[in-house]
C-alpha atoms as a PDB file:
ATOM      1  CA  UNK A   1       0.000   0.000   0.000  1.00  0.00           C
ATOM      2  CA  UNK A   2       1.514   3.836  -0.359  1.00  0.00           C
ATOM      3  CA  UNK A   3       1.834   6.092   1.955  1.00  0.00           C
ATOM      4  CA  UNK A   4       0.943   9.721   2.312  1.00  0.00           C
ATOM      5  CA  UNK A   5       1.534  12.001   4.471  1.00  0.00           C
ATOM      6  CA  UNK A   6       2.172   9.168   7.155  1.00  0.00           C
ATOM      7  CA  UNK A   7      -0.938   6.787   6.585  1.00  0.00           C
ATOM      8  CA  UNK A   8      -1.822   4.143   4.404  1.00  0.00           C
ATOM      9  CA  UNK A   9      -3.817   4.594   1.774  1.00  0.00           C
ATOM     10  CA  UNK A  10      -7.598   3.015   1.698  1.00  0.00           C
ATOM     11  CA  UNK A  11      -8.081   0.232  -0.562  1.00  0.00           C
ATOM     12  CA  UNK A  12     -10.536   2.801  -2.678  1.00  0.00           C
ATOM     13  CA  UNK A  13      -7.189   4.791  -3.726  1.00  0.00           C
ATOM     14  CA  UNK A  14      -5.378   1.912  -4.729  1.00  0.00           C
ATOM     15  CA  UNK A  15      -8.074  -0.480  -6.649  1.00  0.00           C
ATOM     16  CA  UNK A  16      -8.847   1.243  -9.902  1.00  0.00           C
ATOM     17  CA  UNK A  17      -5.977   0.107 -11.838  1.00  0.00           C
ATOM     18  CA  UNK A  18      -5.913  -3.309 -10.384  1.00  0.00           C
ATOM     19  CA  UNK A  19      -9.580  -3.301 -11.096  1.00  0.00           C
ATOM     20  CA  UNK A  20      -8.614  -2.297 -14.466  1.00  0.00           C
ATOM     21  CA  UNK A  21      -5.953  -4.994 -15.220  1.00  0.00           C
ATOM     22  CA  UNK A  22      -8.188  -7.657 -13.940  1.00  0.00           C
ATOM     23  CA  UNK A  23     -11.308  -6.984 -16.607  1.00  0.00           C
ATOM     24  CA  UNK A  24      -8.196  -6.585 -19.162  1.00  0.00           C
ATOM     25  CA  UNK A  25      -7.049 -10.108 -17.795  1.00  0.00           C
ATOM     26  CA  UNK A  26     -10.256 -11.339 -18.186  1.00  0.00           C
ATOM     27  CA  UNK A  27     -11.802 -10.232 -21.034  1.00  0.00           C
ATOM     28  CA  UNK A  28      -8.355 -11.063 -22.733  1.00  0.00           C
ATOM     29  CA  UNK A  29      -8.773 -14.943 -21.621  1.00  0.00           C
ATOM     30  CA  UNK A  30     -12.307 -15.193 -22.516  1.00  0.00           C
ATOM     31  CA  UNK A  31     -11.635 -13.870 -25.758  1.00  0.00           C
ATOM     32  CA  UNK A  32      -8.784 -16.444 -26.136  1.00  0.00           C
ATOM     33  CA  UNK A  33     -11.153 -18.960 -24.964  1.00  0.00           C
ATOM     34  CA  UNK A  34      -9.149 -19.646 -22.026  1.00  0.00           C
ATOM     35  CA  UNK A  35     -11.881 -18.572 -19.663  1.00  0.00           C
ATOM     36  CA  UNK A  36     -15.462 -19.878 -20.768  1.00  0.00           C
ATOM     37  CA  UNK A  37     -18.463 -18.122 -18.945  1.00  0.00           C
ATOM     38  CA  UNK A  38     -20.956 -20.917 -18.807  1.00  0.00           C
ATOM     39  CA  UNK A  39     -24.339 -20.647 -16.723  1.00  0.00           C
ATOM     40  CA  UNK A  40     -23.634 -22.144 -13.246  1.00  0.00           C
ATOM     41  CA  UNK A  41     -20.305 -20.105 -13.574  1.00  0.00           C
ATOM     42  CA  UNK A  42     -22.464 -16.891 -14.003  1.00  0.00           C
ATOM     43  CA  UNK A  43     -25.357 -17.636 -11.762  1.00  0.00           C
ATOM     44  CA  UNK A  44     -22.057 -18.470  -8.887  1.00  0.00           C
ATOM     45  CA  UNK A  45     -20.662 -14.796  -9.574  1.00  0.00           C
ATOM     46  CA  UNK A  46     -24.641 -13.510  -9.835  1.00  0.00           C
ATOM     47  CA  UNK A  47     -24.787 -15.045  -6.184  1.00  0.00           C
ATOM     48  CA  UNK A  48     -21.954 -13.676  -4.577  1.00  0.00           C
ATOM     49  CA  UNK A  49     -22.275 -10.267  -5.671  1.00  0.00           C
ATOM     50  CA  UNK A  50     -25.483 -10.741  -4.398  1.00  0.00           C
ATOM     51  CA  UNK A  51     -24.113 -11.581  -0.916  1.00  0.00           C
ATOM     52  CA  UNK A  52     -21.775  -8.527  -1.699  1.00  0.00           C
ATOM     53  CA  UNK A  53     -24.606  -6.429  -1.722  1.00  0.00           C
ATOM     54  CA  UNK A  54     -26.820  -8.109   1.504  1.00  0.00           C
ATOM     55  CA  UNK A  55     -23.688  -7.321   3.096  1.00  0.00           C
ATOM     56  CA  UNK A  56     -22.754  -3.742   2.811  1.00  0.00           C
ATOM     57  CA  UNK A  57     -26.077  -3.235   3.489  1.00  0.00           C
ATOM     58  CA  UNK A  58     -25.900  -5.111   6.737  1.00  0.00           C
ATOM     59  CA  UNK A  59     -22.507  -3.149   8.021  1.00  0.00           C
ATOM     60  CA  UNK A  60     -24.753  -0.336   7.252  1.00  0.00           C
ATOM     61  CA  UNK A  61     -27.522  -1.154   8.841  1.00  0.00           C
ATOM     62  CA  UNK A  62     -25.840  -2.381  11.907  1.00  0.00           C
ATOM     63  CA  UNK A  63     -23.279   0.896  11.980  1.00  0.00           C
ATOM     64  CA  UNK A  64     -26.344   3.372  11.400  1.00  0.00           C
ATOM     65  CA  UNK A  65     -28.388   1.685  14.063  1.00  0.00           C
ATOM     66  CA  UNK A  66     -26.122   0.138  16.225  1.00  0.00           C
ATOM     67  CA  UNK A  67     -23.804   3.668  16.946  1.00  0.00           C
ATOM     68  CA  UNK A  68     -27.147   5.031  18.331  1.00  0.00           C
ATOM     69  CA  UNK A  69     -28.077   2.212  19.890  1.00  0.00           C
ATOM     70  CA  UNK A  70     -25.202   2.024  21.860  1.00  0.00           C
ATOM     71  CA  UNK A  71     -25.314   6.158  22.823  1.00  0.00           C
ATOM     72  CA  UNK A  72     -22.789   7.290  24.992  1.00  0.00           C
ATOM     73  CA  UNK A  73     -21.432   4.009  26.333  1.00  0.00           C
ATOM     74  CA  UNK A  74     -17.615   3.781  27.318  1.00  0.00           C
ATOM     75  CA  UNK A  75     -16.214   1.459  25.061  1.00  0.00           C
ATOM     76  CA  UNK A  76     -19.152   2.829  22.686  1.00  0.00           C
ATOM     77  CA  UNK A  77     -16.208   2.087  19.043  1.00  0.00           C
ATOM     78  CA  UNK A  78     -15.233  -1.231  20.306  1.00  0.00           C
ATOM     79  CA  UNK A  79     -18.241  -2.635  21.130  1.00  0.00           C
ATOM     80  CA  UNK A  80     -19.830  -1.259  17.748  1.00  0.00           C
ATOM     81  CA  UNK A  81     -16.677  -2.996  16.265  1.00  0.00           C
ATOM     82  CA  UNK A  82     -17.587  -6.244  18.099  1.00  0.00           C
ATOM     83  CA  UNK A  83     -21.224  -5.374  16.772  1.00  0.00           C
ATOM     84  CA  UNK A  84     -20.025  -5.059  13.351  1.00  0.00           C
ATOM     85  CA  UNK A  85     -17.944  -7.828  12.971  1.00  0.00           C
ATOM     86  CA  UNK A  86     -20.060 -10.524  14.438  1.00  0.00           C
ATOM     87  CA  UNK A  87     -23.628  -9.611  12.993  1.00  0.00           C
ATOM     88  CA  UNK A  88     -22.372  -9.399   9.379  1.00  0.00           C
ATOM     89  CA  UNK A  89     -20.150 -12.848   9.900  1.00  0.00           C
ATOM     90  CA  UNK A  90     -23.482 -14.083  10.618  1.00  0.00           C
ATOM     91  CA  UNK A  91     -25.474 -11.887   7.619  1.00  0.00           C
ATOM     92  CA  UNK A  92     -22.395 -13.277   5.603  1.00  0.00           C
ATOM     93  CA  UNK A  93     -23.043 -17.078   6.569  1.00  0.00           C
ATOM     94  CA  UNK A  94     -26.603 -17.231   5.974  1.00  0.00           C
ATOM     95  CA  UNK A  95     -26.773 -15.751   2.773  1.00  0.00           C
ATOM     96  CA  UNK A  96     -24.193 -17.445   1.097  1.00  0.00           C
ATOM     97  CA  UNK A  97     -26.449 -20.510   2.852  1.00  0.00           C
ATOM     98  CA  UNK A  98     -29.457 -19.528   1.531  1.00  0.00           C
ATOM     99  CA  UNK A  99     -27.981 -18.408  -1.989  1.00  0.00           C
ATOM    100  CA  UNK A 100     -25.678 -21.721  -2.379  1.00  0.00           C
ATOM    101  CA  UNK A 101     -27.322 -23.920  -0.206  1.00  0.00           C
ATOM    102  CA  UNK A 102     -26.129 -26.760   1.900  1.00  0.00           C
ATOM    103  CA  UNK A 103     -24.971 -29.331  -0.638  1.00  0.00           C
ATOM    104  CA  UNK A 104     -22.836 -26.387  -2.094  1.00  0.00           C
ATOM    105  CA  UNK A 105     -21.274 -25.982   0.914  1.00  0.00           C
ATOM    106  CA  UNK A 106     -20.755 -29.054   1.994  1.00  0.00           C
ATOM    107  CA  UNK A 107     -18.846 -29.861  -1.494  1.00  0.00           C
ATOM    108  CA  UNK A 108     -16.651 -26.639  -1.287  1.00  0.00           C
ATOM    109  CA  UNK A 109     -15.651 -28.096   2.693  1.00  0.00           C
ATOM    110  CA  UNK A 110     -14.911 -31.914   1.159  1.00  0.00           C
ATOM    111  CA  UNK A 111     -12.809 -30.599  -1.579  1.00  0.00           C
END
């Protein structure tokens, strides 16, 4: 990651040209035929960016709620960070149950 002025950069300042050379890589192996796009391959990536998009709005449901919830508490940033981190592991789990389902799962833990 760079630096500036002291920090590290956030991962928004440092994705668009990976983001770039990734479509690049990928629409240069597809065209190639190297990469083939099937249906279960695009209902999979339909899925998860699904489960992208249940999840950002669970952080920000939990941090809008949650941070007022809590008011004026001591530890009121940790214990929103607790908050945060298990109530979207468990957001995360169930929709990627309920998208997937169990058989899915149970094949990507077996190998």
């Amino acid at each position: 990651m760079a630096r500036h002025d002291n920090r590290l950069s956030t991962a928004s300042e440092c994705t668009p040209g990976s983001r770039t050379i990734l479509l690049l890589v990928l629409f240069f192996a597809a065209r190639r035929g190297f990469l083939v796009l099937d249906r279960a391959r695009l209902m999979s990536l339909a899925k998860f960016l699904l489960t992208g998009i249940i999840l950002a709005a669970a952080f920000w449901l939990i941090a809008r709620f949650g941070g007022s919830a809590l008011g004026a508490m001591h530890f009121r940033d940790e214990l929103l960070l607790v908050l945060l981190a298990v109530g979207d592991t468990i957001v995360y789990a169930l929709a990627i149950l309920v998208l997937f389902g169990r058989k899915w799962l149970v094949s990507l833990v077996r190998g």
